[in-house]
C-alpha atoms as a PDB file:
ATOM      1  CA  UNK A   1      78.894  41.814-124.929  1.00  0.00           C
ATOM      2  CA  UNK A   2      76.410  42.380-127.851  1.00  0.00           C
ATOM      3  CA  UNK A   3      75.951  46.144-128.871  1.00  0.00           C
ATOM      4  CA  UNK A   4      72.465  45.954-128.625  1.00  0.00           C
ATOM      5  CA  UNK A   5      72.626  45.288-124.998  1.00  0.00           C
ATOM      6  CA  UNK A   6      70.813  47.892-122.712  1.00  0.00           C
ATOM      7  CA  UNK A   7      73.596  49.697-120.950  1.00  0.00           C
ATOM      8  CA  UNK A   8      74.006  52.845-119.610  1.00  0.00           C
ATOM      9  CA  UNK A   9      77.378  54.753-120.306  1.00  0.00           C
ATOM     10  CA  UNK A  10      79.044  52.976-117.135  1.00  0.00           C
ATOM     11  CA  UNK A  11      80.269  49.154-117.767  1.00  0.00           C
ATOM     12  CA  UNK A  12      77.872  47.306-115.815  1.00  0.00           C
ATOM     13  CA  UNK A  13      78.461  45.767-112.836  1.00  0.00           C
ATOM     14  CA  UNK A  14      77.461  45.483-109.335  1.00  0.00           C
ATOM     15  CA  UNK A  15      77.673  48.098-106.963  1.00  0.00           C
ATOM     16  CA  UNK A  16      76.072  46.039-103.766  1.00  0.00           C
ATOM     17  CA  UNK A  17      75.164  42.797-102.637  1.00  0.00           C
ATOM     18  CA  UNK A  18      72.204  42.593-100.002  1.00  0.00           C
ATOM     19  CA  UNK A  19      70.366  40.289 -97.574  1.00  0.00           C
ATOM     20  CA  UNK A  20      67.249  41.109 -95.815  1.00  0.00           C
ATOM     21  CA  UNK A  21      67.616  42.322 -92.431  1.00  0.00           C
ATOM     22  CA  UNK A  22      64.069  41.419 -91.163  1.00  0.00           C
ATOM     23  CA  UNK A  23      61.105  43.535 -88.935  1.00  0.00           C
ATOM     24  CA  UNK A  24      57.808  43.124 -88.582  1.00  0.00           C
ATOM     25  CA  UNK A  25      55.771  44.305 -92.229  1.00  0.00           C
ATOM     26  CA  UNK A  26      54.499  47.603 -91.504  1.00  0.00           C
ATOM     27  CA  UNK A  27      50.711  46.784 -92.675  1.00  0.00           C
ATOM     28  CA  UNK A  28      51.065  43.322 -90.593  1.00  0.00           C
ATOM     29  CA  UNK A  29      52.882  43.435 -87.436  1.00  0.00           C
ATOM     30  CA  UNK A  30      52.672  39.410 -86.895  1.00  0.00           C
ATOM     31  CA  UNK A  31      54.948  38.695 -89.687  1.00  0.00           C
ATOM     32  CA  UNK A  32      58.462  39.717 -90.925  1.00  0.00           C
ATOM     33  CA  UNK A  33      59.196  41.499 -93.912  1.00  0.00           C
ATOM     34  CA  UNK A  34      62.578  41.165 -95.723  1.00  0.00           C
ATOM     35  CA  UNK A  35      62.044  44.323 -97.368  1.00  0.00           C
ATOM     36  CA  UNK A  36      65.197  45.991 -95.689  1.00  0.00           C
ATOM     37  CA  UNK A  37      67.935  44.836 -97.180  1.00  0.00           C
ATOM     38  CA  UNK A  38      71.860  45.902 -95.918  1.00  0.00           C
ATOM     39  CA  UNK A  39      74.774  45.446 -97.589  1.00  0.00           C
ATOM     40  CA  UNK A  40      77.386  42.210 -97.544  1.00  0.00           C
ATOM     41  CA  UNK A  41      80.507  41.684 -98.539  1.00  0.00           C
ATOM     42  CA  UNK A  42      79.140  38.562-100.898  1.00  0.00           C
ATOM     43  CA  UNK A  43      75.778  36.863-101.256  1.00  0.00           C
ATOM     44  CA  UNK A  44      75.657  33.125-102.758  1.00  0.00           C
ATOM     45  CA  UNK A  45      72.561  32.679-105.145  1.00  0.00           C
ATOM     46  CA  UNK A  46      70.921  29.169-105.930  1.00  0.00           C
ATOM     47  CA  UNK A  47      67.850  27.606-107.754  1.00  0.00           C
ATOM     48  CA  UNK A  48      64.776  27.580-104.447  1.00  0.00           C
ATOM     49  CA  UNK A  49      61.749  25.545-105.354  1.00  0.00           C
ATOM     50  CA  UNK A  50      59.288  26.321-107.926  1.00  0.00           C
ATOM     51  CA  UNK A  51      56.238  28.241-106.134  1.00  0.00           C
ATOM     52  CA  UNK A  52      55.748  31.149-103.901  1.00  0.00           C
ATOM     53  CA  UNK A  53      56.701  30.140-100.378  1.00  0.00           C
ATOM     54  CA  UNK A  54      59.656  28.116-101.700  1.00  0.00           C
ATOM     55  CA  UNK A  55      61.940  30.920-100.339  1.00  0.00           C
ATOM     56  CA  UNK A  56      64.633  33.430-101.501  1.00  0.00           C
ATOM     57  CA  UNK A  57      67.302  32.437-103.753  1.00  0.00           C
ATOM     58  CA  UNK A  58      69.569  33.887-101.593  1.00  0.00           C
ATOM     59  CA  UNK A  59      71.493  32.222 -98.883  1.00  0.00           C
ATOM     60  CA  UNK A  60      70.696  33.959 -95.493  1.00  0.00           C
ATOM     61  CA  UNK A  61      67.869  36.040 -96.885  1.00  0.00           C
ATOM     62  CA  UNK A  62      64.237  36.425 -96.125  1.00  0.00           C
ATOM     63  CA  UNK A  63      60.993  36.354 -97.886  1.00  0.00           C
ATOM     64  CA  UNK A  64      58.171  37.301 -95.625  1.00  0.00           C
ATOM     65  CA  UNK A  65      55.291  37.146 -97.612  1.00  0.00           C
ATOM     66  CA  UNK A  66      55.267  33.491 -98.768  1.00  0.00           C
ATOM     67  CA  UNK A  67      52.265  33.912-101.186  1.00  0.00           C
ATOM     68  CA  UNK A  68      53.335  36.473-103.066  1.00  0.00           C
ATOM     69  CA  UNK A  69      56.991  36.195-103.418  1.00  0.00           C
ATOM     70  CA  UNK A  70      59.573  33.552-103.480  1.00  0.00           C
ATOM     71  CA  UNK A  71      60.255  30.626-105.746  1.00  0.00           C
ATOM     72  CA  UNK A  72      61.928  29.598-108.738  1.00  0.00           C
ATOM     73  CA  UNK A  73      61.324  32.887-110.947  1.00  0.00           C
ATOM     74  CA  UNK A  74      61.465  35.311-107.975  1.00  0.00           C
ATOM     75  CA  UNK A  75      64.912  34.180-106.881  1.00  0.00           C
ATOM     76  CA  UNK A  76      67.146  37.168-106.790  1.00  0.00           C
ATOM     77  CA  UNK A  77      65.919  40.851-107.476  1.00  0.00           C
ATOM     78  CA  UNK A  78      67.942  43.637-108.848  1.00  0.00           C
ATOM     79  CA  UNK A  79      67.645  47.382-109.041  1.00  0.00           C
ATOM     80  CA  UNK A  80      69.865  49.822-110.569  1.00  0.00           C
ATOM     81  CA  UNK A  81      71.358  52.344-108.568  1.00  0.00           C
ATOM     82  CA  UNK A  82      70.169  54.784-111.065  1.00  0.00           C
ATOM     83  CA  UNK A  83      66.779  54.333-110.297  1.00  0.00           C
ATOM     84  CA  UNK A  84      67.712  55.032-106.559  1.00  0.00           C
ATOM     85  CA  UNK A  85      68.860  58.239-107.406  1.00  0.00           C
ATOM     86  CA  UNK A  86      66.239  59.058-109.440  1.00  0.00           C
ATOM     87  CA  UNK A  87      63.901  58.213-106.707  1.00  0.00           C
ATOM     88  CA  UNK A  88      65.816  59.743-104.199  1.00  0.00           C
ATOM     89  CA  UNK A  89      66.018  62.901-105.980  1.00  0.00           C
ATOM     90  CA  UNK A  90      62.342  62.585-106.517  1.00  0.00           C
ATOM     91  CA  UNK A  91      61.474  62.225-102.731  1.00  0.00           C
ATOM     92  CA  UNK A  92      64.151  64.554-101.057  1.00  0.00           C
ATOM     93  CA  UNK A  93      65.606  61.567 -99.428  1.00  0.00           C
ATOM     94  CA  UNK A  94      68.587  59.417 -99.880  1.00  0.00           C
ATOM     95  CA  UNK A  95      68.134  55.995-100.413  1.00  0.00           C
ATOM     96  CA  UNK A  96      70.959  53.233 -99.413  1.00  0.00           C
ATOM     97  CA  UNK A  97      71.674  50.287-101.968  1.00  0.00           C
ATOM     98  CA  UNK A  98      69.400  47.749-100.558  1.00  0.00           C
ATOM     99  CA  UNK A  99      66.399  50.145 -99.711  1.00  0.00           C
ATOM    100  CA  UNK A 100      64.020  49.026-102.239  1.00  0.00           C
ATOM    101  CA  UNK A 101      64.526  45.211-101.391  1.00  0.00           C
ATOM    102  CA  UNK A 102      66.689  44.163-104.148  1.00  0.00           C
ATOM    103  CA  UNK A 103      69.717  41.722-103.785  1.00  0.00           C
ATOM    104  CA  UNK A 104      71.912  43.734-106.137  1.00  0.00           C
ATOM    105  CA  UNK A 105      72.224  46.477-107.267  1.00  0.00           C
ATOM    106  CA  UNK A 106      73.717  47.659-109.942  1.00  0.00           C
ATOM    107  CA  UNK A 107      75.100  50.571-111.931  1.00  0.00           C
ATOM    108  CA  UNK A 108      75.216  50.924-115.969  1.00  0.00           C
ATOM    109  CA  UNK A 109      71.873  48.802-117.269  1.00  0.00           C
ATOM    110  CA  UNK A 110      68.806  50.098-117.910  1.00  0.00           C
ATOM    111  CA  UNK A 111      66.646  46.745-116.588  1.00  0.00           C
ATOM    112  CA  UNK A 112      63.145  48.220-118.511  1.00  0.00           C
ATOM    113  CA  UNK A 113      64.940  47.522-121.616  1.00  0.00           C
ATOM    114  CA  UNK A 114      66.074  44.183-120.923  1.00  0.00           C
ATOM    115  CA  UNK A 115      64.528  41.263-122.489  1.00  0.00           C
ATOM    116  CA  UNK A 116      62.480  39.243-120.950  1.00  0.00           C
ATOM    117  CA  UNK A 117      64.657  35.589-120.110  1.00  0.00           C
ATOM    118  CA  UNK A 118      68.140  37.385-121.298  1.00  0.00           C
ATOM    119  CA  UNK A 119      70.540  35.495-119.423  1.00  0.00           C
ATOM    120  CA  UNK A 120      73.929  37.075-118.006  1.00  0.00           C
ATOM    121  CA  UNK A 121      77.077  35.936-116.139  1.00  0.00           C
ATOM    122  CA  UNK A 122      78.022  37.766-112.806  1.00  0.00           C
ATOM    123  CA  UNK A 123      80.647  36.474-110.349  1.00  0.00           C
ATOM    124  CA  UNK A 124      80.722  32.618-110.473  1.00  0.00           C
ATOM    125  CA  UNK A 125      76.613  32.531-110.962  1.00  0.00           C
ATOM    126  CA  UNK A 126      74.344  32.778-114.151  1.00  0.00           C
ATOM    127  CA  UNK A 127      71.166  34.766-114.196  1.00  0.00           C
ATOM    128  CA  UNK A 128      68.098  35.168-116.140  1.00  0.00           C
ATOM    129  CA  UNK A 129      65.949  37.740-116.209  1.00  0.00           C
ATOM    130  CA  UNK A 130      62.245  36.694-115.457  1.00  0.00           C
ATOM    131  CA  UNK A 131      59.424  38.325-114.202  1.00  0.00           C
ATOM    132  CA  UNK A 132      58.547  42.332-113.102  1.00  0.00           C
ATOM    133  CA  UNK A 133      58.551  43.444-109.625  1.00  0.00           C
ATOM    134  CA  UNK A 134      54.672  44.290-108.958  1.00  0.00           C
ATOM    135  CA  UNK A 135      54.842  47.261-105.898  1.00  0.00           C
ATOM    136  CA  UNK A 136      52.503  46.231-103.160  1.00  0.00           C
ATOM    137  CA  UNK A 137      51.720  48.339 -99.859  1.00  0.00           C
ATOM    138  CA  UNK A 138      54.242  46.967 -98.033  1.00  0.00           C
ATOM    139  CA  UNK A 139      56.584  48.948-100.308  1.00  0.00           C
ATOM    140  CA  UNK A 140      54.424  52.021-100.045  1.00  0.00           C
ATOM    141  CA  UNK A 141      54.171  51.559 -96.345  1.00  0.00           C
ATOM    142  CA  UNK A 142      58.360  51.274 -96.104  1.00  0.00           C
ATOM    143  CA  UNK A 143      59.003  54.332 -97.737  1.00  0.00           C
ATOM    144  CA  UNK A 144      56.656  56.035 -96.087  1.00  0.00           C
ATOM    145  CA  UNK A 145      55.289  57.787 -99.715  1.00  0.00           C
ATOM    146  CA  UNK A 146      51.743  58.526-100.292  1.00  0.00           C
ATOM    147  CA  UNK A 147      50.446  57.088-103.328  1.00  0.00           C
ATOM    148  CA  UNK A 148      53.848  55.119-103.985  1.00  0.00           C
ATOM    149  CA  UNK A 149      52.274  52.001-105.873  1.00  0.00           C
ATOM    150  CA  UNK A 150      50.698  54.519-108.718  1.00  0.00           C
ATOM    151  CA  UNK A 151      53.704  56.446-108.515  1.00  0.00           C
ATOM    152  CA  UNK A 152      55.871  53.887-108.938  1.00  0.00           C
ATOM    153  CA  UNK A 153      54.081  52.234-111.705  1.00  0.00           C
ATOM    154  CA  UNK A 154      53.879  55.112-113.976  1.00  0.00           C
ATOM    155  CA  UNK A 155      57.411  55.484-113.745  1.00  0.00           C
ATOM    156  CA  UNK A 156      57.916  51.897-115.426  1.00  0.00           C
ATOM    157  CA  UNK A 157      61.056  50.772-114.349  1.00  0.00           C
ATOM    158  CA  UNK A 158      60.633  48.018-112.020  1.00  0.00           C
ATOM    159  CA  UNK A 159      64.218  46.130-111.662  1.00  0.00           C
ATOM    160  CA  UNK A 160      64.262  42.918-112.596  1.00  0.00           C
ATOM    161  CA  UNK A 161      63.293  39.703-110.819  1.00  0.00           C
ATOM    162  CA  UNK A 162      66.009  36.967-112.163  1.00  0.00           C
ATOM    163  CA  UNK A 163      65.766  32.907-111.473  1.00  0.00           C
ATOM    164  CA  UNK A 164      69.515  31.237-110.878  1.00  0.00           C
ATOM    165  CA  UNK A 165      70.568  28.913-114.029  1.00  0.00           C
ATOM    166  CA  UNK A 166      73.825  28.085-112.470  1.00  0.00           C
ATOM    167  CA  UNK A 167      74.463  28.825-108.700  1.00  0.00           C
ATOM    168  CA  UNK A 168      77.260  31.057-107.766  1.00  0.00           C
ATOM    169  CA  UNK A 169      78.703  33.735-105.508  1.00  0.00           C
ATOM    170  CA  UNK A 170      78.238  37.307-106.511  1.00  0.00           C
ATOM    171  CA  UNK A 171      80.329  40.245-105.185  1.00  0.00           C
ATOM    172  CA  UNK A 172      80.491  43.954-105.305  1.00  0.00           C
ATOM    173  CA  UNK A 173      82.389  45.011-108.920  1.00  0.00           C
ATOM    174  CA  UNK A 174      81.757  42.140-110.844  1.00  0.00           C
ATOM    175  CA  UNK A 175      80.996  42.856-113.944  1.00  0.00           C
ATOM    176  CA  UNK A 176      77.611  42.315-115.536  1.00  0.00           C
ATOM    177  CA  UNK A 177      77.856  40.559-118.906  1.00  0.00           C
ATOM    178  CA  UNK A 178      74.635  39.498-121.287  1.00  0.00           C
ATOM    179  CA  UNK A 179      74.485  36.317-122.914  1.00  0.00           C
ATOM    180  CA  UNK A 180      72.854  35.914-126.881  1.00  0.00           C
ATOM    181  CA  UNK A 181      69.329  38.012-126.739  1.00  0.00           C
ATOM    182  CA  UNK A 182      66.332  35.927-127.222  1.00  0.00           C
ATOM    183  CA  UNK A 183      64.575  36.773-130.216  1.00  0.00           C
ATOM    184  CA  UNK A 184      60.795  37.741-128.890  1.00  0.00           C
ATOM    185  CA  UNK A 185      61.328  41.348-128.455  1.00  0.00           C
ATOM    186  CA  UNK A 186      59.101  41.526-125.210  1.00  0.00           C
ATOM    187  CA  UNK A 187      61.524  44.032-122.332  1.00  0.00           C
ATOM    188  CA  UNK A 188      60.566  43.937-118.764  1.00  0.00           C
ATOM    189  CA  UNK A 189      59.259  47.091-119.415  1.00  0.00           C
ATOM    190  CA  UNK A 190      56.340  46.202-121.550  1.00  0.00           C
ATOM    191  CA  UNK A 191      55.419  43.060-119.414  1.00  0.00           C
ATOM    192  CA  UNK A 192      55.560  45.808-116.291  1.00  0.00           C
ATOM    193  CA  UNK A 193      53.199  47.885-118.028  1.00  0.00           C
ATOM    194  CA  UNK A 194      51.215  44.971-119.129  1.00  0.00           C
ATOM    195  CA  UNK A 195      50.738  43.833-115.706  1.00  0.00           C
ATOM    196  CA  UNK A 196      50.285  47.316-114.646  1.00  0.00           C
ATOM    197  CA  UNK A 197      46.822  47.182-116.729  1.00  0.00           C
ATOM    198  CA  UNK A 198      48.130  48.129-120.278  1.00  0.00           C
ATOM    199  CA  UNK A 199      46.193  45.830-122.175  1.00  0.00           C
ATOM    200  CA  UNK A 200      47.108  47.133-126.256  1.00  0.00           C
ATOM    201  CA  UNK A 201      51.045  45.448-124.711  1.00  0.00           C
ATOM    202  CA  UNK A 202      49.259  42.949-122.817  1.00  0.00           C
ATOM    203  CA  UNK A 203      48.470  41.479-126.169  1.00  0.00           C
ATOM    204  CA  UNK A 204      52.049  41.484-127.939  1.00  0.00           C
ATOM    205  CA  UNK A 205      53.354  39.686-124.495  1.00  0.00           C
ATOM    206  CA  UNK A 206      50.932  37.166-124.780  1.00  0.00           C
ATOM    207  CA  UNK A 207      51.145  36.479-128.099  1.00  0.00           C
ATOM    208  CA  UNK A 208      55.158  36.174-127.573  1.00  0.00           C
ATOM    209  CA  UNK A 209      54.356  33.948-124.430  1.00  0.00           C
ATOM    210  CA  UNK A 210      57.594  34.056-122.906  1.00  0.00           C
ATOM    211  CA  UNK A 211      56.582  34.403-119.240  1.00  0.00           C
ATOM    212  CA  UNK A 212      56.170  31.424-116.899  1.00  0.00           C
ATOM    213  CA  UNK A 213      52.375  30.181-117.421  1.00  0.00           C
ATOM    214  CA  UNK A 214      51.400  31.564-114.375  1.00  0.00           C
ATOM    215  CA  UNK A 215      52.000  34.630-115.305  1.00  0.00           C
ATOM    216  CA  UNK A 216      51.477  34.228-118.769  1.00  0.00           C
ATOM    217  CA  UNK A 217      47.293  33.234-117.757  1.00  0.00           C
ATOM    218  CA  UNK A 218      47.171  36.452-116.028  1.00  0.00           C
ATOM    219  CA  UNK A 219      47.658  38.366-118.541  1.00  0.00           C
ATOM    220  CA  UNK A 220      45.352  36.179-120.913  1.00  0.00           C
ATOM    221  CA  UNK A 221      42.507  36.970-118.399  1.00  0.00           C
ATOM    222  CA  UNK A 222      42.934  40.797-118.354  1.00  0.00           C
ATOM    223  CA  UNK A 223      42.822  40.541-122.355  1.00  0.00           C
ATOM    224  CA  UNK A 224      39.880  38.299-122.697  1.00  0.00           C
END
């Protein structure tokens, strides 16, 4: 594993593996949301379809909102269980691997510094990092914080969304390890904050264009 990988002091690796276990969205009662996600003992990850709606990347999981998540480059999400205890120290709460809808979690990376379509081995599968998690008020409404999405946001760690290059099964303690960097420079972090609004990074993503064109054109309209 390259030194310049961002780790934490811990060697990463996962700590959970979760599926949704689905109720109806908070803000609209007619539909599930997949939001809660419990631990199991293994999840299997594949390639779904291109476009929102296509589905999880998950085997047994659920997306509920089909035009906003899903697909191709929303396949798996990941959140460090750092972040969770940040946020749970934050909020006077305690919040369970799974709890802010990610399909791993992890211990001992820091996924605002990692680059933007860094690929990594874990288990038998091959992921690469994508695009940022964007907090919406289903989130907001499933903690149950006041003002979550802004609070959130100007925190600027999102997780990581990650598409599946090679399918795979991926258990608790296997280890995380980073393939060869790409050479743009551009960390989930920035492209967070430069969908957050921040249009001085806006520019240096789009000029590195290394997100998938949709999102790439978004980000070329809030900079024109």
């Amino acid at each position: 594993m390259s030194l310049e990988t961002p780790v934490r002091t811990t060697t990463p690796h996962i700590v959970s593996t979760n599926i949704a276990r689905p109720f109806p969205a908070p803000d609209q009662p007619h539909r599930p949301t997949g939001i809660h996600k419990v631990a199991v003992d293994s999840i299997s990850v594949f390639a779904p379809g291109p476009r929102y709606g296509d589905g999880s990347g998950v085997e047994g999981d659920l997306v509920g909102n089909a035009k906003h998540h899903g697909g191709a480059d929303k396949a798996v999400y990941i959140f460090a269980r750092e972040e969770l205890d940040f946020w749970s120290e934050q909020g006077g709460v305690n919040y369970a691997n799974g709890m802010f809808g990610e399909n791993l979690t992890t211990v001992g990376v820091n996924w605002s510094e990692v680059l933007i379509n860094q690929r990594f081995s874990v288990g038998t599968a091959v992921l690469e990092v994508s695009v940022p998690r964007q907090p919406c008020r289903t989130f907001a409404m499933w903690l149950e914080r006041q003002g979550w999405v802004k609070t959130f946001a100007a925190h600027g760690d999102c997780g990581a969304y990650a598409r599946v290059i090679a399918p795979g099964i991926i258990k608790p303690k296997h280890d995380i390890v980073f393939h060869d960097r790409p050479e743009h420079g551009i960390t989930m972090g920035m492209v967070f904050a430069a969908k957050m609004g921040n249009k001085n990074i806006a520019q240096d993503v789009v000029a590195a264009h290394c997100l998938p064109e949709h999102h790439h054109q978004q980000l070329v309209k809030l900079i024109s």
